[in-house]
N, C-alpha and C. Protein backbone atom coordinates (compact mmCIF):
# COMPACT_ATOMS: atom_id res chain seq x y z
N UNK A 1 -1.39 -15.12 -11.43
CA UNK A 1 -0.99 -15.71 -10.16
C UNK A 1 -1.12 -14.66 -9.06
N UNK A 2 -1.30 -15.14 -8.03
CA UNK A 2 -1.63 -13.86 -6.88
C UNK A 2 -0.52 -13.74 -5.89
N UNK A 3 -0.02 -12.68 -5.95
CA UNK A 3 0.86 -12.26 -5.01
C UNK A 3 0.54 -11.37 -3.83
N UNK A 4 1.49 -10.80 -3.05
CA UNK A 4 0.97 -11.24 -1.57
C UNK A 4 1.43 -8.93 -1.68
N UNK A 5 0.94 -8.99 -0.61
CA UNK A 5 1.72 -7.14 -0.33
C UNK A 5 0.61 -7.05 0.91
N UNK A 6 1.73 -6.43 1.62
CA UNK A 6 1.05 -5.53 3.14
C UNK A 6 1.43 -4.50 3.36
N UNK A 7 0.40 -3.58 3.40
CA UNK A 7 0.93 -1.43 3.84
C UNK A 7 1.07 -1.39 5.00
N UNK A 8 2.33 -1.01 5.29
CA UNK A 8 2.52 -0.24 7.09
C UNK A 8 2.60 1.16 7.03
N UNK A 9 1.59 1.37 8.25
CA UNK A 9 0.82 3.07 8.14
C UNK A 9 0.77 2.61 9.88
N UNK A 10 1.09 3.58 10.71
CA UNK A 10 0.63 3.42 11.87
C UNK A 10 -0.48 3.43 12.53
N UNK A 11 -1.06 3.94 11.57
CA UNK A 11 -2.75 3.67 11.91
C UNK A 11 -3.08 3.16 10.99
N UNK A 12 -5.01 2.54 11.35
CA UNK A 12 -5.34 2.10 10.39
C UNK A 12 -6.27 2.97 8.83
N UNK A 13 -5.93 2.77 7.94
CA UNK A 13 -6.20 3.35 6.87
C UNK A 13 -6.85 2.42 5.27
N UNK A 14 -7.45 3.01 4.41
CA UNK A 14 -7.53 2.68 3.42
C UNK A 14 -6.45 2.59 2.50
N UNK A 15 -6.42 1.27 1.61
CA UNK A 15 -5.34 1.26 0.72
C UNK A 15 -6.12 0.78 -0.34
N UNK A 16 -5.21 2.13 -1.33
CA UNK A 16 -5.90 2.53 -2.44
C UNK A 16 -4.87 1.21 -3.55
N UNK A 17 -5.43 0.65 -4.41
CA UNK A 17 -4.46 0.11 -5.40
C UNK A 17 -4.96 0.37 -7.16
N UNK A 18 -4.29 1.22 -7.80
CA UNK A 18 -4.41 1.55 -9.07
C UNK A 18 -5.71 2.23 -9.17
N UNK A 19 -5.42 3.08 -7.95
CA UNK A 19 -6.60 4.34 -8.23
C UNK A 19 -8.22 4.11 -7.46
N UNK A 20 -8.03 2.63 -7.02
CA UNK A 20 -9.32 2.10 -6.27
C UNK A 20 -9.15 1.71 -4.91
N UNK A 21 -10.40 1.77 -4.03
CA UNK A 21 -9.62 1.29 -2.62
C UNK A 21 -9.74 -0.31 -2.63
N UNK A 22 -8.79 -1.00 -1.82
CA UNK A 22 -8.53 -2.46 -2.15
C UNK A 22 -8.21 -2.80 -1.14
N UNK A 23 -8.19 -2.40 0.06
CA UNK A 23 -7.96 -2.81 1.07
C UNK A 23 -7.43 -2.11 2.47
N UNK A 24 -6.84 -2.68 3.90
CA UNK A 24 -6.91 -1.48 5.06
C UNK A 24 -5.08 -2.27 5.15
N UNK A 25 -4.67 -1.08 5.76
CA UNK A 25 -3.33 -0.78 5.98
C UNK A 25 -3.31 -2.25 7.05
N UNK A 26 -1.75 -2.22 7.32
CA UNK A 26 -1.27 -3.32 8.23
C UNK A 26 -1.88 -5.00 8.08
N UNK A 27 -2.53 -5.10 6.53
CA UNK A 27 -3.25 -6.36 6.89
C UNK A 27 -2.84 -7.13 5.52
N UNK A 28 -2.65 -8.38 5.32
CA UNK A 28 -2.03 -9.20 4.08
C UNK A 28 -2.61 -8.53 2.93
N UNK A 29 -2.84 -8.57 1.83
CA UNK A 29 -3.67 -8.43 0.62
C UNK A 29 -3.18 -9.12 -0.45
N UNK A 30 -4.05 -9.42 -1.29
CA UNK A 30 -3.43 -10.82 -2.49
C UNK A 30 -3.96 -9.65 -3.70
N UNK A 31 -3.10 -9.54 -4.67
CA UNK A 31 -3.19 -8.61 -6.17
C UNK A 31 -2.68 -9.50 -6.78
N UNK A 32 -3.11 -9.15 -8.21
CA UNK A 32 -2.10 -10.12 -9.35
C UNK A 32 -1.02 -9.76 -9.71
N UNK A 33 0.12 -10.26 -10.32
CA UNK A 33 1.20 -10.22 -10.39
C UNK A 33 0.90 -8.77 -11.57
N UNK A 34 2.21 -8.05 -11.57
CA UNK A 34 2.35 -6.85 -12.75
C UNK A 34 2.05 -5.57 -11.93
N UNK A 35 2.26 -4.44 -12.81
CA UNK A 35 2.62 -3.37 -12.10
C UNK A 35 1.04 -2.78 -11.53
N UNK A 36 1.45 -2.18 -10.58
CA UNK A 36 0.45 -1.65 -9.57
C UNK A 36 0.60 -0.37 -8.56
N UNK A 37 -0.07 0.64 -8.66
CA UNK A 37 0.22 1.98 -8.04
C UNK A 37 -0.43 1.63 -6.88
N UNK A 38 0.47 1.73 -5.74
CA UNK A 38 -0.18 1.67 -4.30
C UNK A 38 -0.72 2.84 -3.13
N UNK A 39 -1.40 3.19 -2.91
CA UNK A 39 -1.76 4.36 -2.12
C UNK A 39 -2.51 4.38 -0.94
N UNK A 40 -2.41 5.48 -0.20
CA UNK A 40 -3.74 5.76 0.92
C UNK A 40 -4.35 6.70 0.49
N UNK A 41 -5.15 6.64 1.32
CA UNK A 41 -6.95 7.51 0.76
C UNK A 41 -6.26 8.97 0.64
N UNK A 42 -6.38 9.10 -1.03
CA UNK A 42 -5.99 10.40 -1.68
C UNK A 42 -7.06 11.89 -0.97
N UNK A 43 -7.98 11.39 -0.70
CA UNK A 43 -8.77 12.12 0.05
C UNK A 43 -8.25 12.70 1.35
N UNK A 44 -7.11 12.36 1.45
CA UNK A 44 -6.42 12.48 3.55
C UNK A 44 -5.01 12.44 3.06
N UNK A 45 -4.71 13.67 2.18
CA UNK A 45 -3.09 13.15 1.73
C UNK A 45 -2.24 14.10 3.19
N UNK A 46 -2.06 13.19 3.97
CA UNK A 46 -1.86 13.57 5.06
C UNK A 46 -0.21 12.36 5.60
N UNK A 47 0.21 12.25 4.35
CA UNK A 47 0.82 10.87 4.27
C UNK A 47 2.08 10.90 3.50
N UNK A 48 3.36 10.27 3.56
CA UNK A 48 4.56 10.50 2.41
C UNK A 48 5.02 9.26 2.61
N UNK A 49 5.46 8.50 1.23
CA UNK A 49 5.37 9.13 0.23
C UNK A 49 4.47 9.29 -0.19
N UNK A 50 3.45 10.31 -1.49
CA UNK A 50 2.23 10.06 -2.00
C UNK A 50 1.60 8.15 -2.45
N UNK A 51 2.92 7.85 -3.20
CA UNK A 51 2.74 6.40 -3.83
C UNK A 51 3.62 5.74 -3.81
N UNK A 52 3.63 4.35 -4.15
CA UNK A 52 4.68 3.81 -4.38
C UNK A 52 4.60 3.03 -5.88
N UNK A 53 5.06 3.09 -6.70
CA UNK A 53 4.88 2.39 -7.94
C UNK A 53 5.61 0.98 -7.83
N UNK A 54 5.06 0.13 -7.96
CA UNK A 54 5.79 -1.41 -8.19
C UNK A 54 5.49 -2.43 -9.26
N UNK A 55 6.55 -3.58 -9.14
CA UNK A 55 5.83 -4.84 -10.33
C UNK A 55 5.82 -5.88 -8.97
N UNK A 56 4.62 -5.64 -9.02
CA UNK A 56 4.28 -6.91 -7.52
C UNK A 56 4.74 -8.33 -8.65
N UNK A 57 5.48 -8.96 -7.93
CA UNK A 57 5.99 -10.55 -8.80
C UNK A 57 7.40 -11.06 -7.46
N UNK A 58 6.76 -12.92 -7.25
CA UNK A 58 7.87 -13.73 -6.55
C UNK A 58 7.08 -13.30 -5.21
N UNK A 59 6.03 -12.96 -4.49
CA UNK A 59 5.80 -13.13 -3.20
C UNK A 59 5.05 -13.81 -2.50
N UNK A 60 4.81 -14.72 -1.23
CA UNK A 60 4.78 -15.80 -1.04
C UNK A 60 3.71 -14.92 0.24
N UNK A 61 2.40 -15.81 1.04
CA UNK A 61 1.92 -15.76 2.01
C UNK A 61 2.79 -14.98 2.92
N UNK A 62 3.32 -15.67 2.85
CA UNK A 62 4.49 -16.00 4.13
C UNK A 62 5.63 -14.90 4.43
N UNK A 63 5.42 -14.64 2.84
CA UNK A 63 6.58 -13.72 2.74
C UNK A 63 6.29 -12.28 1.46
N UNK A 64 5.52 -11.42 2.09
CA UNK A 64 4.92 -10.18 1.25
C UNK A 64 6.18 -9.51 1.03
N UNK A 65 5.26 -8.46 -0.21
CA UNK A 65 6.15 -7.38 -0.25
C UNK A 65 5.56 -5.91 0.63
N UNK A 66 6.61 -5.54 1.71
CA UNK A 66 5.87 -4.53 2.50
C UNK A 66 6.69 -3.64 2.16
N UNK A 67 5.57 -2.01 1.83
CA UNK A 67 5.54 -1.32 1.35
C UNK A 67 5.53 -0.01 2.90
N UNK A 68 5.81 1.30 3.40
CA UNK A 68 5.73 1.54 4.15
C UNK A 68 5.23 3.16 3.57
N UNK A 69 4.54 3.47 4.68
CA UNK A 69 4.11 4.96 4.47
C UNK A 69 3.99 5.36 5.93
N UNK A 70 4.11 6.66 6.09
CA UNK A 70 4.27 7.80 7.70
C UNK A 70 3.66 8.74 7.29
N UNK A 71 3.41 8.96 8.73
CA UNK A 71 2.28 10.45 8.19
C UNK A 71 3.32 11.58 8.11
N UNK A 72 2.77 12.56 7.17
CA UNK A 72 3.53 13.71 7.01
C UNK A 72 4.03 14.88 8.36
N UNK A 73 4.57 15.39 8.30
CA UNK A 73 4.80 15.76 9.32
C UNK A 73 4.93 17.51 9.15
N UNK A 74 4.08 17.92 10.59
CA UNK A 74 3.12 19.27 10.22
C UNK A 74 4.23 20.80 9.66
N UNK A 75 3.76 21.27 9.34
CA UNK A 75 4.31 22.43 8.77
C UNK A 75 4.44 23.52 9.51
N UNK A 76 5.10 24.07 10.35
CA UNK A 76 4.95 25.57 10.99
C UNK A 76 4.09 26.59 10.80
């Protein structure tokens, strides 16, 4: 069954899902239900948290599961 998830990143970005890219930040995306490692482009880890691990299951069009990521913030 396909469930629903959207990444908020303040810009726009690649979203990586179980190690592949699957789609761009801020925009719906449909995955199948069961667990799923969510990410941005490991290539630009410029980002926290690194991942988020979930069991995508129960989400509706209408009503995703949103996941959030910020960019890291610079180092002295």
């Amino acid at each position: 069954m396909d469930q629903y998830l959207k990444v908020s990143y303040p810009s726009r970005r690649k979203v990586w899902v179980d190690g592949r890219p699957a789609g761009w930040t801020n925009r719906l995306m449909q995955l199948e239900t069961g667990h799923h490692v969510i990410g941005l482009n490991p290539q630009r880890p410029d980002f926290t948290p690194e991942c988020h691990e979930i069991h995508l299951s129960g989400t509706r069009a209408d009503a995703p599961l949103v996941l959030h990521f910020r960019p890291r913030e610079a180092t002295p």
